[in-house]
PDB file of N, CA and C in Angstrom:
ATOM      1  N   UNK A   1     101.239  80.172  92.836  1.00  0.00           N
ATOM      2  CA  UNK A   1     101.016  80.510  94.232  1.00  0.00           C
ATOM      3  C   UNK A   1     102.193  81.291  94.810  1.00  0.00           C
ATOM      4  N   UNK A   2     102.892  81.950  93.696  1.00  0.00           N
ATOM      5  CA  UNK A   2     103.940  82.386  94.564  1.00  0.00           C
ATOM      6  C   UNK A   2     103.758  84.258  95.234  1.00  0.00           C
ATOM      7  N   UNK A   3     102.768  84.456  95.277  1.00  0.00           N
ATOM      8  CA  UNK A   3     102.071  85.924  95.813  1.00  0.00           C
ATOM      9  C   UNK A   3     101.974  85.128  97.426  1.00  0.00           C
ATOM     10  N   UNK A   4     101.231  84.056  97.444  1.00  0.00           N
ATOM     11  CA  UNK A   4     100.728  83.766  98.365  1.00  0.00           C
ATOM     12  C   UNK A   4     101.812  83.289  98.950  1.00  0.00           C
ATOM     13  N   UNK A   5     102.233  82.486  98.783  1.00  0.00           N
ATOM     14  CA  UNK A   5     103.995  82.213  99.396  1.00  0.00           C
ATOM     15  C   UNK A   5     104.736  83.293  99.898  1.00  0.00           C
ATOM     16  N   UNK A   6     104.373  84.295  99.063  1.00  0.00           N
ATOM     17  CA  UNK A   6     105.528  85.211  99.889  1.00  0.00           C
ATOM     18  C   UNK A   6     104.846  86.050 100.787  1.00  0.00           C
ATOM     19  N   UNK A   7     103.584  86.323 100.874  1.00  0.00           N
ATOM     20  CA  UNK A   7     102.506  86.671 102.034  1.00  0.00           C
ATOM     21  C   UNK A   7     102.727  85.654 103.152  1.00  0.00           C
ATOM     22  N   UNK A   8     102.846  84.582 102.940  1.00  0.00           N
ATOM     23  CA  UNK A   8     102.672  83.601 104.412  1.00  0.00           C
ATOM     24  C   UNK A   8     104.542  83.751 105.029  1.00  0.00           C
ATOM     25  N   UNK A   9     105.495  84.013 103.707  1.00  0.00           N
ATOM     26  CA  UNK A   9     106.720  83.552 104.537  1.00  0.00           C
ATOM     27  C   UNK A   9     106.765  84.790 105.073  1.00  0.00           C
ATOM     28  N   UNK A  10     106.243  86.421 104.717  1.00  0.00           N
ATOM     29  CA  UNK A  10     105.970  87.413 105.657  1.00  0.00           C
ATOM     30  C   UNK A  10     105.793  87.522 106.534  1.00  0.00           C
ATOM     31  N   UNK A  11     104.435  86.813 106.901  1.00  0.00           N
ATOM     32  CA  UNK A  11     103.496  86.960 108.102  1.00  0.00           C
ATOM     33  C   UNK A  11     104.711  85.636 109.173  1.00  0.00           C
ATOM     34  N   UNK A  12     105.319  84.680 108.581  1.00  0.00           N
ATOM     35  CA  UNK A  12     106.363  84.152 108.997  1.00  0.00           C
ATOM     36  C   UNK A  12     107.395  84.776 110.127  1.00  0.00           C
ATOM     37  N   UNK A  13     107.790  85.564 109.105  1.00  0.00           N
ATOM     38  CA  UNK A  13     108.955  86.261 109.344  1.00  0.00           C
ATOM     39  C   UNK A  13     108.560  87.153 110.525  1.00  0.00           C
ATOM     40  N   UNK A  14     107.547  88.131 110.399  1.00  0.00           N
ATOM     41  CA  UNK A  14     107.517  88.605 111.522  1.00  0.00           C
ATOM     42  C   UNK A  14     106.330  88.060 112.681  1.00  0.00           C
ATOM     43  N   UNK A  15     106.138  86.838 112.441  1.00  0.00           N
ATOM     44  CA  UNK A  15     105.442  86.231 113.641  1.00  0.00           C
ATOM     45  C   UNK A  15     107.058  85.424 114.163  1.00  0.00           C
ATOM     46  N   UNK A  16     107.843  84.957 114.177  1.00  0.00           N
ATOM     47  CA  UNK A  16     109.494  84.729 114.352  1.00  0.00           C
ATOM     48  C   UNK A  16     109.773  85.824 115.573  1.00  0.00           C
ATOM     49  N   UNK A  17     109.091  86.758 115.482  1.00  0.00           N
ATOM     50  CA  UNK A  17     109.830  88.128 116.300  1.00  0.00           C
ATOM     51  C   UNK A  17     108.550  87.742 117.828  1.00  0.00           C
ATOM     52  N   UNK A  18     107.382  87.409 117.645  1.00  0.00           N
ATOM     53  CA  UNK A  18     106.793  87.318 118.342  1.00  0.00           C
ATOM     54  C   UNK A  18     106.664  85.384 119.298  1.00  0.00           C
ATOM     55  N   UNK A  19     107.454  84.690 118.527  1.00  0.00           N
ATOM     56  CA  UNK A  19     107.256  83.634 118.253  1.00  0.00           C
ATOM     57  C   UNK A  19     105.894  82.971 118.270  1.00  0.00           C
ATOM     58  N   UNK A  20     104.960  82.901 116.823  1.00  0.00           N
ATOM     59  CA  UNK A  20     103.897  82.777 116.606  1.00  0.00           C
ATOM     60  C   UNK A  20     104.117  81.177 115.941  1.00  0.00           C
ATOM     61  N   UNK A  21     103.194  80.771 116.290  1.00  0.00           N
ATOM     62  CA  UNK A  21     103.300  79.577 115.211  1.00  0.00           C
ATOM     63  C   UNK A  21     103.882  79.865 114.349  1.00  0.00           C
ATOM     64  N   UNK A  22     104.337  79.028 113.052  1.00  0.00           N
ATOM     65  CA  UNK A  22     104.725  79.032 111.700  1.00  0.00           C
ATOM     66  C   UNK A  22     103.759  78.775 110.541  1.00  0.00           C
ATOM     67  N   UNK A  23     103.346  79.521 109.687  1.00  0.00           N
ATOM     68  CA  UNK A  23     102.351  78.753 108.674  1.00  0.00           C
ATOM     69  C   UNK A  23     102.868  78.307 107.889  1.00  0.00           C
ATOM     70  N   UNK A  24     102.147  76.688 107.400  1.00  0.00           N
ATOM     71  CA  UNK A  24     103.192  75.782 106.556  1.00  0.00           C
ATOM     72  C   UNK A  24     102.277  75.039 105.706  1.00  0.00           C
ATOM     73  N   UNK A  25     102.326  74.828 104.612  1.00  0.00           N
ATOM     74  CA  UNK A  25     101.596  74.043 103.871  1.00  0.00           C
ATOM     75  C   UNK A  25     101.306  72.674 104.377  1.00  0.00           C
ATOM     76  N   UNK A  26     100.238  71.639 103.860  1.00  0.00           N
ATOM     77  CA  UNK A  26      99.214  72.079 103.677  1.00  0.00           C
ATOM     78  C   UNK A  26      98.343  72.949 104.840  1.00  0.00           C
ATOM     79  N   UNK A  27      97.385  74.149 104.603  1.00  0.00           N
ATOM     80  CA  UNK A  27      96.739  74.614 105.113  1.00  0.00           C
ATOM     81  C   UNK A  27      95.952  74.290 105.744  1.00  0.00           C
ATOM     82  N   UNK A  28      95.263  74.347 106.957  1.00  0.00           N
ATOM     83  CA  UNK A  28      94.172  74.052 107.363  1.00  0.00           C
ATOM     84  C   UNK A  28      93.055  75.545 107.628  1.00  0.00           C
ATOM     85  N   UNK A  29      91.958  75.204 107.533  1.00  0.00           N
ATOM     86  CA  UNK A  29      90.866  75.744 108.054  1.00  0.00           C
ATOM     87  C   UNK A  29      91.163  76.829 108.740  1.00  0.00           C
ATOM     88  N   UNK A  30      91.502  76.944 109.734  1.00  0.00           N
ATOM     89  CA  UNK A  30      91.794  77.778 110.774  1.00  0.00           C
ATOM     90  C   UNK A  30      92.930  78.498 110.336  1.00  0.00           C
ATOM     91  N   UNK A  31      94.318  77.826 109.481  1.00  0.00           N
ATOM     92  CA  UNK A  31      95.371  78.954 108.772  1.00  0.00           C
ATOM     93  C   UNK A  31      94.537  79.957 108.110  1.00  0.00           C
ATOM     94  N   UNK A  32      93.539  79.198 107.196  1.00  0.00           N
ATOM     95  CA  UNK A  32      92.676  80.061 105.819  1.00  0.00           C
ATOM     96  C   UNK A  32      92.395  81.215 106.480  1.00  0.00           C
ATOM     97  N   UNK A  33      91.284  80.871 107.609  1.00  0.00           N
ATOM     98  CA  UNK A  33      90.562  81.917 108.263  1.00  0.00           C
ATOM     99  C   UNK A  33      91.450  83.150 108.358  1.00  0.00           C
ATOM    100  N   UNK A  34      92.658  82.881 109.137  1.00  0.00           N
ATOM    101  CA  UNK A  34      93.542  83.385 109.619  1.00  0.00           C
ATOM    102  C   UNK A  34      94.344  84.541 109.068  1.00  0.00           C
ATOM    103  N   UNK A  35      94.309  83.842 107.783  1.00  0.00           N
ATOM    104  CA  UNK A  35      95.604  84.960 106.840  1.00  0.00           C
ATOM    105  C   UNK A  35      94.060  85.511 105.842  1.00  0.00           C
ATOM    106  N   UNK A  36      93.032  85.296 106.102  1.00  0.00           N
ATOM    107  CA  UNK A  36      91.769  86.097 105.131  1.00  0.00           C
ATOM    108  C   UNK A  36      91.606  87.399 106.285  1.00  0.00           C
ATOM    109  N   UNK A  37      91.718  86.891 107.626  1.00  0.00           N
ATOM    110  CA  UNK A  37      91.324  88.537 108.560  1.00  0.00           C
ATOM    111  C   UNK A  37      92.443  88.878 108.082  1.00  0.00           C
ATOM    112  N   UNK A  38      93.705  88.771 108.108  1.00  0.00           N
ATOM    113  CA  UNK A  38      95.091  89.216 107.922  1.00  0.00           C
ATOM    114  C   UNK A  38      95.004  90.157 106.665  1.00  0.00           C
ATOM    115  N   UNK A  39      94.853  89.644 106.144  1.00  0.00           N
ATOM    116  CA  UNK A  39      94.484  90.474 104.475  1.00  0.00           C
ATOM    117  C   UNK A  39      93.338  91.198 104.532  1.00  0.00           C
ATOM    118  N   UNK A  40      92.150  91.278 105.011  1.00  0.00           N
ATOM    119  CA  UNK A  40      90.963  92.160 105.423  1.00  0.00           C
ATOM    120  C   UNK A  40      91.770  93.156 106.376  1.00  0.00           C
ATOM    121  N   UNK A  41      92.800  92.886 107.312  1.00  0.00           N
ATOM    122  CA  UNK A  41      93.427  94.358 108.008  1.00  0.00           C
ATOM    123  C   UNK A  41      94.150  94.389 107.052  1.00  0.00           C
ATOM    124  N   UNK A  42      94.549  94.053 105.921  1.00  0.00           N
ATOM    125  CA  UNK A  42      96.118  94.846 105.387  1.00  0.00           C
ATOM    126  C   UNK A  42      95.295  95.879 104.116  1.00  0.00           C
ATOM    127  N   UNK A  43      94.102  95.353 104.027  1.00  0.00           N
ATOM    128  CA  UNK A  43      93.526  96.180 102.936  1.00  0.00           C
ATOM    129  C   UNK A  43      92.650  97.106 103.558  1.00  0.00           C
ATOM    130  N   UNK A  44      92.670  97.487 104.757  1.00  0.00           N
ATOM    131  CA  UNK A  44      91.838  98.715 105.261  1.00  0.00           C
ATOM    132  C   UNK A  44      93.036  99.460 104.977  1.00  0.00           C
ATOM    133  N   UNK A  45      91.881 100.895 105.029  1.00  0.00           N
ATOM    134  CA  UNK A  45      92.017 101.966 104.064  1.00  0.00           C
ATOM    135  C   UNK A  45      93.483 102.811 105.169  1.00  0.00           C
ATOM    136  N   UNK A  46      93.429 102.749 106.373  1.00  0.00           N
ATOM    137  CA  UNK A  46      94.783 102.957 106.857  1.00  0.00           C
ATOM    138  C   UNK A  46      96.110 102.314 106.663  1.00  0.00           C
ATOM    139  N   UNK A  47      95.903 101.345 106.817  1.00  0.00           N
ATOM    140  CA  UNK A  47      96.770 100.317 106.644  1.00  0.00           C
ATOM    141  C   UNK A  47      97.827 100.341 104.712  1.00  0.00           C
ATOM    142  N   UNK A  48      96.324 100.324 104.519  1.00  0.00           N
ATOM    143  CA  UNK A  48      96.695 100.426 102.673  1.00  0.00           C
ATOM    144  C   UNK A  48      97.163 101.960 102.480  1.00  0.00           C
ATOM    145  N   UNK A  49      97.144 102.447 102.949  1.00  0.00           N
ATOM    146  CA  UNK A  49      97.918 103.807 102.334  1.00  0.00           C
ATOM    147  C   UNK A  49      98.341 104.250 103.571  1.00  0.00           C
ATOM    148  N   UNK A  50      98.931 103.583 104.083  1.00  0.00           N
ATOM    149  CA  UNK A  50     100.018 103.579 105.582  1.00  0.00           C
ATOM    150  C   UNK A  50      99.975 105.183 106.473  1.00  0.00           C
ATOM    151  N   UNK A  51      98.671 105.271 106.604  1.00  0.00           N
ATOM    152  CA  UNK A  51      97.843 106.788 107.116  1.00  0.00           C
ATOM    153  C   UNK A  51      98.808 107.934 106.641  1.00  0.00           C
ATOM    154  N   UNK A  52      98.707 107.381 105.180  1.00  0.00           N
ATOM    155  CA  UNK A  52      98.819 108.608 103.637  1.00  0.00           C
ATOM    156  C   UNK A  52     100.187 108.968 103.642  1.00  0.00           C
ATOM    157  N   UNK A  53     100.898 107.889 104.046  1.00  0.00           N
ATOM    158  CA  UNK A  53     102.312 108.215 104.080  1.00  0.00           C
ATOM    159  C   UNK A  53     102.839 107.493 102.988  1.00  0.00           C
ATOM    160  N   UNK A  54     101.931 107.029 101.451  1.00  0.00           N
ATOM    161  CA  UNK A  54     102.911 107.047 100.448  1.00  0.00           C
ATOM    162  C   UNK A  54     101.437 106.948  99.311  1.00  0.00           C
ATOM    163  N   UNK A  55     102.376 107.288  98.007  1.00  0.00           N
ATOM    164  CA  UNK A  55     101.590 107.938  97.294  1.00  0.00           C
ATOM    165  C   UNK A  55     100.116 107.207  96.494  1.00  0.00           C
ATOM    166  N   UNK A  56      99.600 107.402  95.869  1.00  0.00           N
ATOM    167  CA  UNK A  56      98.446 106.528  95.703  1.00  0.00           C
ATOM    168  C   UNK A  56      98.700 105.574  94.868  1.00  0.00           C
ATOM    169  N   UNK A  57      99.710 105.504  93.364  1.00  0.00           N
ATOM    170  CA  UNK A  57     100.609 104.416  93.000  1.00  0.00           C
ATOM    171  C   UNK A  57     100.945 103.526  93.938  1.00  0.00           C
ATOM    172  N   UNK A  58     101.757 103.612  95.110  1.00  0.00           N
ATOM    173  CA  UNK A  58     102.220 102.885  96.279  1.00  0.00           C
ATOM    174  C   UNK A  58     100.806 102.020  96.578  1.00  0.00           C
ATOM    175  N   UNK A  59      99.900 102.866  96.681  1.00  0.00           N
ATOM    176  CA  UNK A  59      98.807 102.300  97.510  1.00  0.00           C
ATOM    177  C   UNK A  59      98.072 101.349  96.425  1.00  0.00           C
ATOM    178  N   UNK A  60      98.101 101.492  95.530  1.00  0.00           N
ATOM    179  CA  UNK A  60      97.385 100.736  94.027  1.00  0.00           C
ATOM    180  C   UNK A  60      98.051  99.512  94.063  1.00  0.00           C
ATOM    181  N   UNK A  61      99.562  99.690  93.984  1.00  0.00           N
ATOM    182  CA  UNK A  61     100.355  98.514  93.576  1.00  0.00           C
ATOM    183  C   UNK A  61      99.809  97.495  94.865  1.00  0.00           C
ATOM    184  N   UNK A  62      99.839  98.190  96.384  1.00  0.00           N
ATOM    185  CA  UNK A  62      99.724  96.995  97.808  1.00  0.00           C
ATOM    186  C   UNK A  62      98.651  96.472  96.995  1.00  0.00           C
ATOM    187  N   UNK A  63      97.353  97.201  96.722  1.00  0.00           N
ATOM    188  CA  UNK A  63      96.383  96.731  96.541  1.00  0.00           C
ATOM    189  C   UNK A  63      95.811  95.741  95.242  1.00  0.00           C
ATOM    190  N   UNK A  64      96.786  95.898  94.394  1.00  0.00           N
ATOM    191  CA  UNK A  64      96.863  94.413  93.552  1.00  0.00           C
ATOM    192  C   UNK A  64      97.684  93.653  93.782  1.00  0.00           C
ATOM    193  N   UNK A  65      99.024  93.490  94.671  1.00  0.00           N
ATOM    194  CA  UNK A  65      99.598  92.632  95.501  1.00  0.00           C
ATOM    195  C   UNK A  65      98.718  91.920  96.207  1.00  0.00           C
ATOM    196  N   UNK A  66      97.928  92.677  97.290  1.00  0.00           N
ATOM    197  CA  UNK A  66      97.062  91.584  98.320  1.00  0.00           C
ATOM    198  C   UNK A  66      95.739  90.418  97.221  1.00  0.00           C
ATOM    199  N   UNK A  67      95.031  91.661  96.013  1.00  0.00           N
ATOM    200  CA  UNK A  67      94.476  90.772  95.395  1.00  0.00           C
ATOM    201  C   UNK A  67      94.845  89.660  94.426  1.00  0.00           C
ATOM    202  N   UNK A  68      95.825  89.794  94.401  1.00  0.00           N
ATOM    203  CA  UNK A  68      96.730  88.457  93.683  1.00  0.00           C
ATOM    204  C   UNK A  68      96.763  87.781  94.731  1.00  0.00           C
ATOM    205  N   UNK A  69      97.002  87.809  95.685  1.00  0.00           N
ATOM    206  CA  UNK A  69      96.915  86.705  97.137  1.00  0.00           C
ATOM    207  C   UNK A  69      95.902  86.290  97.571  1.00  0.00           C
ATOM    208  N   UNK A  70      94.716  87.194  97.288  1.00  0.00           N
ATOM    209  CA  UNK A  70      93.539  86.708  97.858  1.00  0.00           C
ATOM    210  C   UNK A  70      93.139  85.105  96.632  1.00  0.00           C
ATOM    211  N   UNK A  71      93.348  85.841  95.411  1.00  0.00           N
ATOM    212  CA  UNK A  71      92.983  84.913  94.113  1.00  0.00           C
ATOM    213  C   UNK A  71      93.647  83.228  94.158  1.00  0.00           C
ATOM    214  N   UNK A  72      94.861  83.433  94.862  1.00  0.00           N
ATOM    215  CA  UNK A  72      95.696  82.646  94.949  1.00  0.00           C
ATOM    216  C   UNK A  72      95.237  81.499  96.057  1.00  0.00           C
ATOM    217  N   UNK A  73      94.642  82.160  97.189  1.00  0.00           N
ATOM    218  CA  UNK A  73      94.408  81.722  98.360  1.00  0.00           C
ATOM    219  C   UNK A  73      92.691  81.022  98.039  1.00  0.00           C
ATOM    220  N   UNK A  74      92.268  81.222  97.305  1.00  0.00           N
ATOM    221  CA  UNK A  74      90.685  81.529  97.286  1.00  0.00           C
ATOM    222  C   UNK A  74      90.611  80.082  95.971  1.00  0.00           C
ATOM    223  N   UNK A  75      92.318  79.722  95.013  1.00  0.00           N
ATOM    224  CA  UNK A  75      92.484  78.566  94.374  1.00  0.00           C
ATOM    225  C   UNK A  75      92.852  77.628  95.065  1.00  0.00           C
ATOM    226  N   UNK A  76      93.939  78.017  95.974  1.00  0.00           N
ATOM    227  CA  UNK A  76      94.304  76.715  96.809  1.00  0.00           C
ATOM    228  C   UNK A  76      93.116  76.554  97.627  1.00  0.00           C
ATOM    229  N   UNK A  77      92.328  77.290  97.900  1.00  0.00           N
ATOM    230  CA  UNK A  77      90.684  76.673  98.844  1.00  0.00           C
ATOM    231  C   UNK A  77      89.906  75.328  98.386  1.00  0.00           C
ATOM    232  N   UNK A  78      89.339  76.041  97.121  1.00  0.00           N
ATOM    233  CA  UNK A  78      88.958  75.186  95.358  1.00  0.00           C
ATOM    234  C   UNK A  78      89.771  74.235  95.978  1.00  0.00           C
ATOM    235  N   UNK A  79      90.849  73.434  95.903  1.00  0.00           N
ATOM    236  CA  UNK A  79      91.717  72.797  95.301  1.00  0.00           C
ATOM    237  C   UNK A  79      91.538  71.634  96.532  1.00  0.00           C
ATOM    238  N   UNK A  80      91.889  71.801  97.770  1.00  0.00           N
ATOM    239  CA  UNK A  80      91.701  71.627  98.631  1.00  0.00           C
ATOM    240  C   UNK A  80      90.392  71.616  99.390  1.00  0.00           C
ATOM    241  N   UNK A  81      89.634  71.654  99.360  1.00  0.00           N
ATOM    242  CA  UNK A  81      88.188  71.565 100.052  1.00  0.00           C
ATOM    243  C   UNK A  81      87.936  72.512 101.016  1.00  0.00           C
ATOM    244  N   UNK A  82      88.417  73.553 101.364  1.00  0.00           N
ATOM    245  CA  UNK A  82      88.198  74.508 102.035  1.00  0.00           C
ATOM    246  C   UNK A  82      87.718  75.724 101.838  1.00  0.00           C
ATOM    247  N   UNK A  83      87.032  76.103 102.472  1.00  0.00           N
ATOM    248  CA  UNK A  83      85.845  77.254 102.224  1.00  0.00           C
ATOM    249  C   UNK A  83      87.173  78.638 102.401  1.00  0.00           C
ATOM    250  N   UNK A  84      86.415  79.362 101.539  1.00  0.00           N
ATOM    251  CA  UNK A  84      87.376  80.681 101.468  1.00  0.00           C
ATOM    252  C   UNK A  84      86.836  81.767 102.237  1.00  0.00           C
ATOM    253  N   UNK A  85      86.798  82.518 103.225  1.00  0.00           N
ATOM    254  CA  UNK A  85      86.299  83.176 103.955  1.00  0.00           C
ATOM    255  C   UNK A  85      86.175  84.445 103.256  1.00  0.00           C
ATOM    256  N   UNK A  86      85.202  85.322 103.448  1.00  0.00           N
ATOM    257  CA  UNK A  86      84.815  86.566 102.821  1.00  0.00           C
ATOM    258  C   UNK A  86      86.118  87.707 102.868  1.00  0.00           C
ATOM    259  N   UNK A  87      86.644  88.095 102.532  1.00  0.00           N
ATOM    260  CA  UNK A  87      87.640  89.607 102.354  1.00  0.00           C
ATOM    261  C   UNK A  87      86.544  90.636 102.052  1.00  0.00           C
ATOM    262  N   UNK A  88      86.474  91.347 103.727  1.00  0.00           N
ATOM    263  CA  UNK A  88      85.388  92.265 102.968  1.00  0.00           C
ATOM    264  C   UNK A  88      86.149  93.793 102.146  1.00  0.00           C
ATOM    265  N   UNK A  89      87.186  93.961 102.527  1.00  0.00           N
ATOM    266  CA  UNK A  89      88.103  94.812 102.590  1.00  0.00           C
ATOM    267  C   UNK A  89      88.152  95.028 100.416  1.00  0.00           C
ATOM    268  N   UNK A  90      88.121  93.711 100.360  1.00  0.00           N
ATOM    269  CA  UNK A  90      88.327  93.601  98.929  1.00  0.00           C
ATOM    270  C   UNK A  90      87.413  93.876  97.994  1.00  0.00           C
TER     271      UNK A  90
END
Protein backbone atom coordinates (compact mmCIF):
# COMPACT_ATOMS: atom_id res chain seq x y z
CA UNK A 1 0.00 0.00 0.00
CA UNK A 2 2.69 2.21 -0.25
CA UNK A 3 1.39 4.12 -3.75
CA UNK A 4 -1.56 4.71 -1.77
CA UNK A 5 0.20 6.07 1.26
CA UNK A 6 1.94 8.39 -0.51
CA UNK A 7 -1.28 9.66 -2.48
CA UNK A 8 -3.13 10.26 0.89
CA UNK A 9 0.11 11.86 2.71
CA UNK A 10 -0.13 14.22 -0.61
CA UNK A 11 -3.53 15.08 -0.62
CA UNK A 12 -2.34 15.61 3.28
CA UNK A 13 0.13 17.81 2.69
CA UNK A 14 -1.59 20.09 0.66
CA UNK A 15 -4.98 19.96 2.38
CA UNK A 16 -2.39 21.38 5.62
CA UNK A 17 -2.28 24.62 3.39
CA UNK A 18 -6.03 24.77 3.34
CA UNK A 19 -6.51 23.21 6.67
CA UNK A 20 -8.63 20.23 5.50
CA UNK A 21 -9.19 17.44 7.60
CA UNK A 22 -6.34 14.88 7.71
CA UNK A 23 -6.80 11.41 6.08
CA UNK A 24 -5.75 8.67 8.41
CA UNK A 25 -6.10 5.11 8.47
CA UNK A 26 -8.44 3.18 9.07
CA UNK A 27 -10.58 4.56 6.22
CA UNK A 28 -13.99 5.17 6.21
CA UNK A 29 -16.64 5.26 3.52
CA UNK A 30 -16.78 8.72 2.93
CA UNK A 31 -12.52 8.97 2.92
CA UNK A 32 -12.93 6.07 -0.02
CA UNK A 33 -15.47 8.09 -1.85
CA UNK A 34 -13.36 10.97 -1.44
CA UNK A 35 -9.85 10.20 -2.67
CA UNK A 36 -11.83 7.89 -5.78
CA UNK A 37 -13.36 11.60 -7.12
CA UNK A 38 -9.77 12.80 -6.24
CA UNK A 39 -8.18 10.35 -8.54
CA UNK A 40 -11.14 10.56 -11.25
CA UNK A 41 -9.91 14.56 -11.35
CA UNK A 42 -6.23 13.67 -11.33
CA UNK A 43 -6.76 11.31 -14.27
CA UNK A 44 -8.71 13.71 -16.54
CA UNK A 45 -7.15 14.27 -19.58
CA UNK A 46 -6.07 18.01 -18.46
CA UNK A 47 -4.99 17.40 -15.39
CA UNK A 48 -2.97 14.20 -16.62
CA UNK A 49 -0.96 15.91 -19.08
CA UNK A 50 -0.97 19.22 -17.08
CA UNK A 51 -2.75 21.10 -20.35
CA UNK A 52 0.29 19.46 -22.45
CA UNK A 53 2.83 20.95 -20.48
CA UNK A 54 4.91 17.70 -20.22
CA UNK A 55 5.68 15.06 -22.43
CA UNK A 56 3.57 11.95 -23.02
CA UNK A 57 6.22 9.62 -21.02
CA UNK A 58 5.47 12.19 -18.10
CA UNK A 59 1.89 11.65 -18.74
CA UNK A 60 2.13 7.59 -18.98
CA UNK A 61 4.25 7.33 -15.91
CA UNK A 62 1.17 9.84 -13.71
CA UNK A 63 -0.98 7.45 -15.28
CA UNK A 64 0.39 4.16 -13.91
CA UNK A 65 1.18 5.96 -10.66
CA UNK A 66 -2.61 6.82 -10.08
CA UNK A 67 -3.42 3.12 -11.31
CA UNK A 68 -1.27 1.53 -8.82
CA UNK A 69 -3.33 3.61 -6.29
CA UNK A 70 -6.47 2.93 -7.55
CA UNK A 71 -5.44 -1.12 -7.29
CA UNK A 72 -4.20 -0.45 -3.94
CA UNK A 73 -7.25 1.42 -2.76
CA UNK A 74 -9.80 -0.93 -4.50
CA UNK A 75 -7.55 -3.95 -1.99
CA UNK A 76 -7.77 -2.13 1.06
CA UNK A 77 -11.80 -1.86 0.09
CA UNK A 78 -11.79 -6.00 -0.34
CA UNK A 79 -10.08 -6.09 2.88
CA UNK A 80 -12.11 -3.92 4.80
CA UNK A 81 -15.74 -4.12 3.73
CA UNK A 82 -16.02 -1.18 1.76
CA UNK A 83 -17.37 -0.67 -1.57
CA UNK A 84 -14.88 0.84 -4.05
CA UNK A 85 -16.43 3.57 -5.97
CA UNK A 86 -16.22 3.63 -9.83
CA UNK A 87 -12.91 5.68 -11.35
CA UNK A 88 -14.42 6.53 -14.43
CA UNK A 89 -11.36 8.39 -15.55
CA UNK A 90 -9.59 4.96 -15.42
Amino acid sequence: MKNLQAYIDQKNSWGSFFNSPQINFPLSQTQVNDLANSLDADLSPENLHCDGEISRAQAQNKYNYYGKVIKELDRYCAGQGLTMPTVYEY
